[in-house]
C-alpha atoms as a PDB file:
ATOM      1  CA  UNK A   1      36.069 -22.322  33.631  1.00  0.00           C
ATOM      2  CA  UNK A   2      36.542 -18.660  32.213  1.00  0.00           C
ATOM      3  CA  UNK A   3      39.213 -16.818  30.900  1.00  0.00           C
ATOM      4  CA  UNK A   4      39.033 -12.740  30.878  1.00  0.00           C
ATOM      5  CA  UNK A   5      39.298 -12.783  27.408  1.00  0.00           C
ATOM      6  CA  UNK A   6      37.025 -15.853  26.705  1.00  0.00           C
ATOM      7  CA  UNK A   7      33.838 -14.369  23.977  1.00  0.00           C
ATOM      8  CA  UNK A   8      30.564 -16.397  23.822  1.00  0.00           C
ATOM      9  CA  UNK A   9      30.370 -18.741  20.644  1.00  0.00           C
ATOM     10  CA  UNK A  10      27.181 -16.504  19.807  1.00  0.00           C
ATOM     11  CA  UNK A  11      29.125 -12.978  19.606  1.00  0.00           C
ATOM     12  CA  UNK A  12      29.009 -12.574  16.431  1.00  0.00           C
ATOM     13  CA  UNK A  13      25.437 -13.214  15.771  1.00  0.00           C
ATOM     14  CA  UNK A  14      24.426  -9.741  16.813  1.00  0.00           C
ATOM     15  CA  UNK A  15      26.551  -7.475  14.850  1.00  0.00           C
ATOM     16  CA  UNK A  16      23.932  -5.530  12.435  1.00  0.00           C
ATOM     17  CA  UNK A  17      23.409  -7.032   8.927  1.00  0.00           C
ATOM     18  CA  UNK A  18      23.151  -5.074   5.828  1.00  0.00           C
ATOM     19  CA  UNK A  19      19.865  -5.589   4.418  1.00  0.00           C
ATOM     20  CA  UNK A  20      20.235  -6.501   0.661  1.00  0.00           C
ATOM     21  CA  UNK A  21      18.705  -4.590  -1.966  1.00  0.00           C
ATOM     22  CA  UNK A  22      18.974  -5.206  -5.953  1.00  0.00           C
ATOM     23  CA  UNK A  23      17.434  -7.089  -8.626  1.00  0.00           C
ATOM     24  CA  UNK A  24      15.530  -9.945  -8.589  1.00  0.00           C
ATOM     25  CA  UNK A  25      16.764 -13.141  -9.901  1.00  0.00           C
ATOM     26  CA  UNK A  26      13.381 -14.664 -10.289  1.00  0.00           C
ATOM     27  CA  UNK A  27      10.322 -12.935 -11.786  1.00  0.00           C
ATOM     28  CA  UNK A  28       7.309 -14.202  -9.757  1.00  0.00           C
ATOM     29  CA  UNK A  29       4.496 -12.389  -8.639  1.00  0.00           C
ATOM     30  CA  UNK A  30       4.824  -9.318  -6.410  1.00  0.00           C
ATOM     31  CA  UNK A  31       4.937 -10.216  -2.510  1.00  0.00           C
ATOM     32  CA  UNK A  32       3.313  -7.275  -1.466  1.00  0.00           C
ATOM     33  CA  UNK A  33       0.110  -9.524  -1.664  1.00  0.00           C
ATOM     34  CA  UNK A  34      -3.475  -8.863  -3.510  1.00  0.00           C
ATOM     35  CA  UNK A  35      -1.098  -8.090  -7.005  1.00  0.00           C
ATOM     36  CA  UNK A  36      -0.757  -9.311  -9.961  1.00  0.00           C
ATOM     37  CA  UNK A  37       2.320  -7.763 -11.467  1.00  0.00           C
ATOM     38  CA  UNK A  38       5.975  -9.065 -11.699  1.00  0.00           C
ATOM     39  CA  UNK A  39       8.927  -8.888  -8.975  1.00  0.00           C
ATOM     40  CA  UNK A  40      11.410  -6.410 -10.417  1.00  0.00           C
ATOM     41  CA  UNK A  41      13.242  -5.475  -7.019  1.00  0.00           C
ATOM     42  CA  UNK A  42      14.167  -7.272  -3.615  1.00  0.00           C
ATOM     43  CA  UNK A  43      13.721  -4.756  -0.588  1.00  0.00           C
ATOM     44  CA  UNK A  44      14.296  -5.677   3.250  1.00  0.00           C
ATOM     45  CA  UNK A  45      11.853  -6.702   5.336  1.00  0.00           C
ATOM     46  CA  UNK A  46      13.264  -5.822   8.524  1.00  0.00           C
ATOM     47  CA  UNK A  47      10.021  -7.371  10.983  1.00  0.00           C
ATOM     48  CA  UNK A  48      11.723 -10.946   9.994  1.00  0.00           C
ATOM     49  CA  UNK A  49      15.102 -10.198   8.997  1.00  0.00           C
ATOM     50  CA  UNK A  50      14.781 -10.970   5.673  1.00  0.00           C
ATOM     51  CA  UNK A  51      14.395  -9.593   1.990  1.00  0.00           C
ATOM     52  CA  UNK A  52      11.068  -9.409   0.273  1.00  0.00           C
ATOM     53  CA  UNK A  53      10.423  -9.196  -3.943  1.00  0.00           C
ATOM     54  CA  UNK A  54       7.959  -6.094  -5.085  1.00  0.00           C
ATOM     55  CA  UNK A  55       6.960  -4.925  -8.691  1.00  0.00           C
ATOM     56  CA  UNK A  56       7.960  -1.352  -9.905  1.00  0.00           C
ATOM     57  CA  UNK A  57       4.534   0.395  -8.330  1.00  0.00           C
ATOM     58  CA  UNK A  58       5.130  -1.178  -5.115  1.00  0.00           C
ATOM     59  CA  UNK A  59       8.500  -0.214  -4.633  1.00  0.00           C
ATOM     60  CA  UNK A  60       7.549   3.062  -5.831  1.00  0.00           C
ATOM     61  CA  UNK A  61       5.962   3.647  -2.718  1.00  0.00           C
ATOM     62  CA  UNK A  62       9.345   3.237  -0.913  1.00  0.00           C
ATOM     63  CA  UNK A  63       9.789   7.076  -2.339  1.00  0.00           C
ATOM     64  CA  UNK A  64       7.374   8.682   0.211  1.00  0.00           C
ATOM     65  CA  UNK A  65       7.733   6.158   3.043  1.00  0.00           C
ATOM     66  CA  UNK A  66      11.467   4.976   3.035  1.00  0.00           C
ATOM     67  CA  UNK A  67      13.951   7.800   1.737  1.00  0.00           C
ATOM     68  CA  UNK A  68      17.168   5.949   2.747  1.00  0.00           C
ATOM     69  CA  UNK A  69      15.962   2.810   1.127  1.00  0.00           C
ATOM     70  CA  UNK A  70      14.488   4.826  -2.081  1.00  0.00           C
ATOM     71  CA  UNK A  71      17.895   6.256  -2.338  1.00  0.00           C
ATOM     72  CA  UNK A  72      19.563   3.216  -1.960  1.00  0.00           C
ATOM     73  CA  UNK A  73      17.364   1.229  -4.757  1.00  0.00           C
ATOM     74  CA  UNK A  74      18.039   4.085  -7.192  1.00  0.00           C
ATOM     75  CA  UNK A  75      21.791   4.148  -6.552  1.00  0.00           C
ATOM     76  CA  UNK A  76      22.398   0.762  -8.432  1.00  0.00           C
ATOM     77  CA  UNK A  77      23.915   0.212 -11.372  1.00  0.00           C
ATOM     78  CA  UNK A  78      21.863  -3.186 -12.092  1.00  0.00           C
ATOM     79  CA  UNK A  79      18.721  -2.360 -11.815  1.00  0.00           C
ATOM     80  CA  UNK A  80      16.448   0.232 -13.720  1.00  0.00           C
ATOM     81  CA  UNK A  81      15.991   3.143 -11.348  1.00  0.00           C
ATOM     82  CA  UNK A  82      12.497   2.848 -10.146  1.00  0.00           C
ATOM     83  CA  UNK A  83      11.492   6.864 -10.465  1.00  0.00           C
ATOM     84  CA  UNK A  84       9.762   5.984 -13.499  1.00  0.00           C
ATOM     85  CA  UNK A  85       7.191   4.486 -11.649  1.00  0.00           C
ATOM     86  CA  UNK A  86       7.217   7.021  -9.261  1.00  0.00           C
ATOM     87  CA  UNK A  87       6.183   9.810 -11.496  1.00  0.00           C
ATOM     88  CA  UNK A  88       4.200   8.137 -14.044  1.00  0.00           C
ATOM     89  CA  UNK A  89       1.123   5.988 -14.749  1.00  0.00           C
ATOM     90  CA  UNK A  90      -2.608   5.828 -13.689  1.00  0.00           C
ATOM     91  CA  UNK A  91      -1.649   4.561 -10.061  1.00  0.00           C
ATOM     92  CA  UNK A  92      -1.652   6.534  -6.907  1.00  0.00           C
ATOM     93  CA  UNK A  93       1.509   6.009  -4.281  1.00  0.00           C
ATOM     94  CA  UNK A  94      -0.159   7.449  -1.509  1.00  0.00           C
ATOM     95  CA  UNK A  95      -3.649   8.510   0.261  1.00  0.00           C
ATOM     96  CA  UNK A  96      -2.580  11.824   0.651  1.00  0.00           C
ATOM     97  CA  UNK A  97      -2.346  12.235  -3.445  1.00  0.00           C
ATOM     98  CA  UNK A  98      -6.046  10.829  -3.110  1.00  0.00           C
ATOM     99  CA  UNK A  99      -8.743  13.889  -3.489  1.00  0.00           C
ATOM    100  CA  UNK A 100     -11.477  13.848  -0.433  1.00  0.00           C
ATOM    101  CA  UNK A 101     -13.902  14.341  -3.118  1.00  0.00           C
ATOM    102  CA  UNK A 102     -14.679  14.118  -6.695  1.00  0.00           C
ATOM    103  CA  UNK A 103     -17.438  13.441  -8.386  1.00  0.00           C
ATOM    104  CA  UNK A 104     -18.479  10.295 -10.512  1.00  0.00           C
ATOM    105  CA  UNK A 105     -21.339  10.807 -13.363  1.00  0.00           C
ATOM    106  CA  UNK A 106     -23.093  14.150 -11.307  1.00  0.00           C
ATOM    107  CA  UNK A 107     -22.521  12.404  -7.923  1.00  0.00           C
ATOM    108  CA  UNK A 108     -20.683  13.201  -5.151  1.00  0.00           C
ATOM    109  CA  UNK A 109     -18.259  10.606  -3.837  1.00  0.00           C
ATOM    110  CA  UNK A 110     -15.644  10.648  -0.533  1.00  0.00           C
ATOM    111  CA  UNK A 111     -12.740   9.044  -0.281  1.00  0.00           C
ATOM    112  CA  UNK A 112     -12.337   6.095   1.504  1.00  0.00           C
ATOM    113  CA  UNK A 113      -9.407   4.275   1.271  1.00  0.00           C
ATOM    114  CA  UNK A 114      -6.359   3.768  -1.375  1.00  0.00           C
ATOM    115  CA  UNK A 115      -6.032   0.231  -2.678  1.00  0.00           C
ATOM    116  CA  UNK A 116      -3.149  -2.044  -2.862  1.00  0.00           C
ATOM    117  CA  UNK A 117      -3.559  -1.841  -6.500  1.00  0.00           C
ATOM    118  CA  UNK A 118      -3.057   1.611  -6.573  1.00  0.00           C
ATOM    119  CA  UNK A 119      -6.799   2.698  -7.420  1.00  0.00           C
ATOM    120  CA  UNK A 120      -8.441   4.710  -4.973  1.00  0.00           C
ATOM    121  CA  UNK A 121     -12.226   3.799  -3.695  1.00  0.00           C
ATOM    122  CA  UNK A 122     -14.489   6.254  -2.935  1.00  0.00           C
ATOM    123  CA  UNK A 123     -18.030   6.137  -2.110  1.00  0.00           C
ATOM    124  CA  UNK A 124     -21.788   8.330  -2.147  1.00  0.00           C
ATOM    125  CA  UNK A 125     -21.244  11.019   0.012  1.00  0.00           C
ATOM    126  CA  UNK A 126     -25.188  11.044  -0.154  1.00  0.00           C
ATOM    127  CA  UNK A 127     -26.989   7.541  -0.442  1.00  0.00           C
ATOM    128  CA  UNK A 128     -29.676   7.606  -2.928  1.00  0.00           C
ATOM    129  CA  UNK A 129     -33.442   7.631  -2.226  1.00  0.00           C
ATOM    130  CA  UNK A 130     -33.532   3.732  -1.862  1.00  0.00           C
ATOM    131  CA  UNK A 131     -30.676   3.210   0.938  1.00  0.00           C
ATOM    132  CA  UNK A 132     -28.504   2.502  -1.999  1.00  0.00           C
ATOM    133  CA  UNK A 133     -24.410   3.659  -1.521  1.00  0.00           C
ATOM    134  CA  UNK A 134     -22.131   3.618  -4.530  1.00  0.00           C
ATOM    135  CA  UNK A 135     -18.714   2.594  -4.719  1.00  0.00           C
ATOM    136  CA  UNK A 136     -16.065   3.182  -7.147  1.00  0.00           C
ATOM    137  CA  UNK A 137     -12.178   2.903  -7.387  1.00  0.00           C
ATOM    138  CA  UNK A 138     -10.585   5.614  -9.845  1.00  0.00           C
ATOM    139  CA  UNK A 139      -6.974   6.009 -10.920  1.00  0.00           C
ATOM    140  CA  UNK A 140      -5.154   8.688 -10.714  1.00  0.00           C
ATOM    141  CA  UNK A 141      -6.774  10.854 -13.746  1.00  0.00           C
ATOM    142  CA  UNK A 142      -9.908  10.468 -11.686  1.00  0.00           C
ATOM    143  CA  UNK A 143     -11.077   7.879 -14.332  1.00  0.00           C
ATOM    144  CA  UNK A 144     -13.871   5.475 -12.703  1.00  0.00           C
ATOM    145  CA  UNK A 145     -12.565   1.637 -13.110  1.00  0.00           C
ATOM    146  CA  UNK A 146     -14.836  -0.311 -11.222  1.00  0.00           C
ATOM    147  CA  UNK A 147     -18.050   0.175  -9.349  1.00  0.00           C
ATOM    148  CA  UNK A 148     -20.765  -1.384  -7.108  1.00  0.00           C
ATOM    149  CA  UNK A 149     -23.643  -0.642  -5.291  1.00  0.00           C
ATOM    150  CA  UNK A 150     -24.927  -2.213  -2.220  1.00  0.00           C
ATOM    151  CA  UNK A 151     -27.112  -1.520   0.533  1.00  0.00           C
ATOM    152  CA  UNK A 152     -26.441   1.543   3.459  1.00  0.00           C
ATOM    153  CA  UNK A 153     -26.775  -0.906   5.742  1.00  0.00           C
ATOM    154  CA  UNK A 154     -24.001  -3.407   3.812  1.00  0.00           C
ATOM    155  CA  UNK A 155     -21.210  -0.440   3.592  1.00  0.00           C
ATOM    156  CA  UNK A 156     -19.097  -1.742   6.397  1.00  0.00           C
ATOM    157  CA  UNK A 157     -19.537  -5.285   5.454  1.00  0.00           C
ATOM    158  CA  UNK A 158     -18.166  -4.546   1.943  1.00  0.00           C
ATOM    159  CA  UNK A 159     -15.854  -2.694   2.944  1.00  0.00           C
ATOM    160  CA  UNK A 160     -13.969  -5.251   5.025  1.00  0.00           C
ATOM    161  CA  UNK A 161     -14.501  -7.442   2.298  1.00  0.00           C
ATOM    162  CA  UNK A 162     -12.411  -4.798   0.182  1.00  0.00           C
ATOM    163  CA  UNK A 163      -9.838  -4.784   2.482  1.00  0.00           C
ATOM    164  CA  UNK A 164      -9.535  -8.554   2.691  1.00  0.00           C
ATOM    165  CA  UNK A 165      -9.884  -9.913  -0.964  1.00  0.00           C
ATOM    166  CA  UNK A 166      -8.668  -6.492  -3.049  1.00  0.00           C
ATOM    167  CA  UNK A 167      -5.921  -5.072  -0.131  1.00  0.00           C
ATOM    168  CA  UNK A 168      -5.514  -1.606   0.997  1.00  0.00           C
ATOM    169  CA  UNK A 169      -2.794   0.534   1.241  1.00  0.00           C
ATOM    170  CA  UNK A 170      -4.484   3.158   4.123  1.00  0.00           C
ATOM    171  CA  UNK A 171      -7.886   4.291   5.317  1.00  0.00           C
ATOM    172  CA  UNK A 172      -9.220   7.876   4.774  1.00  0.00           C
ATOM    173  CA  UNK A 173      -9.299   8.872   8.588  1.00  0.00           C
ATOM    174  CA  UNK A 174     -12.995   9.413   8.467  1.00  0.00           C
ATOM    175  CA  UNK A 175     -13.739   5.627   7.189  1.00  0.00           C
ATOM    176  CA  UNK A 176     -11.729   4.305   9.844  1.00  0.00           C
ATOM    177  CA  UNK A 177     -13.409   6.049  12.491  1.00  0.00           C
ATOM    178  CA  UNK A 178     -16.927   4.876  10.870  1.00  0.00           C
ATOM    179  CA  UNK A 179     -15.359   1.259  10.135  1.00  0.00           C
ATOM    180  CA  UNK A 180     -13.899   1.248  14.117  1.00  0.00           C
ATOM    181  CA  UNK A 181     -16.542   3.422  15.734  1.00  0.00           C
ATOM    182  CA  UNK A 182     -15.244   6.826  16.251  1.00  0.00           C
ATOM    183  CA  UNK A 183     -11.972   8.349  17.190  1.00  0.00           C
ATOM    184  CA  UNK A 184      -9.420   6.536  18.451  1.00  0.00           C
ATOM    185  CA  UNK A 185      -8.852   6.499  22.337  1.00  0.00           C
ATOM    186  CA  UNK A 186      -5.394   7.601  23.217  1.00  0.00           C
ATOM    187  CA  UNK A 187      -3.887   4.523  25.719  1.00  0.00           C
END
């Protein structure tokens, strides 16, 4: 039986929730994954509904990719505002800070990707005489932190194994289209 003014018991389920941003209450690990530091704030996650914990750094990337959100976290009176990590430190935020090139000890080097930890790799723009490529992340004053070198032929191999075990933030468009095999195909 229905009445006109009869609502489904479910009505209410769909009005829009207010994603909840603030301090943590718990300092574990960051959930941004592949990083090491503390939780300091709690950010939506709006692909599940829920709320997700980040360090400083990674919420510091909310500045460039999130305005609304960024303007939101820095708004509160509870929590330290977050441009301090922002604006300072030895991290970058984004690819686009990234240089294409530097050089590392004479050598040319391109950018490849930015890491989750905020280091950017970059490897030999020109292999050396034995097939051998360079790689090196660098922080933001350009200062080499770690390096590697590995076989031409073991580039893409390593760097999937970067993406998977150290994380990264984006791909310099010219390694993806190496990693995936040229430009991407419009659908």
């Amino acid at each position: 039986m229905s009445r006109p003014d009869s609502q489904p018991w479910y009505s209410g389920a769909h009005r829009a929730l207010e994603p909840d941003v603030g301090p943590v209450d718990e300092h574990a690990l960051c959930e941004c994954g592949h990083c090491d530091r503390k939780q300091r704030y709690r950010l939506p996650w709006p692909e599940v509904g829920g709320d997700v914990a980040y360090c400083g750094y990674h919420v510091a990337r909310y500045r460039h990719h999130n305005r609304e959100l960024w303007e939101r976290i820095r708004s509160l009176d509870d929590v330290e505002d977050p441009d301090a990590y922002a604006v300072v430190g030895d991290r970058f935020l984004t690819l686009d800070e990234v240089p294409e090139e530097i050089s590392v000890d004479g050598k040319r080097m391109r950018r490849v990707a930015l890491g989750v930890d905020g280091w950017a790799l970059f490897d030999s723009a020109e292999p050396d005489n034995d097939g051998e490529v360079r790689f090196v992340t660098v922080d933001r004053s350009l200062e080499p932190r770690e390096s590697v070198e590995i076989s031409r032929s073991s580039a893409g191999e390593f760097l999937n194994w970067f993406r998977e075990h150290e994380g990264v933030h984006d791909l310099d468009p010219d390694a993806r289209r190496a990693l995936y095999g040229g430009e991407p195909r419009d659908v």
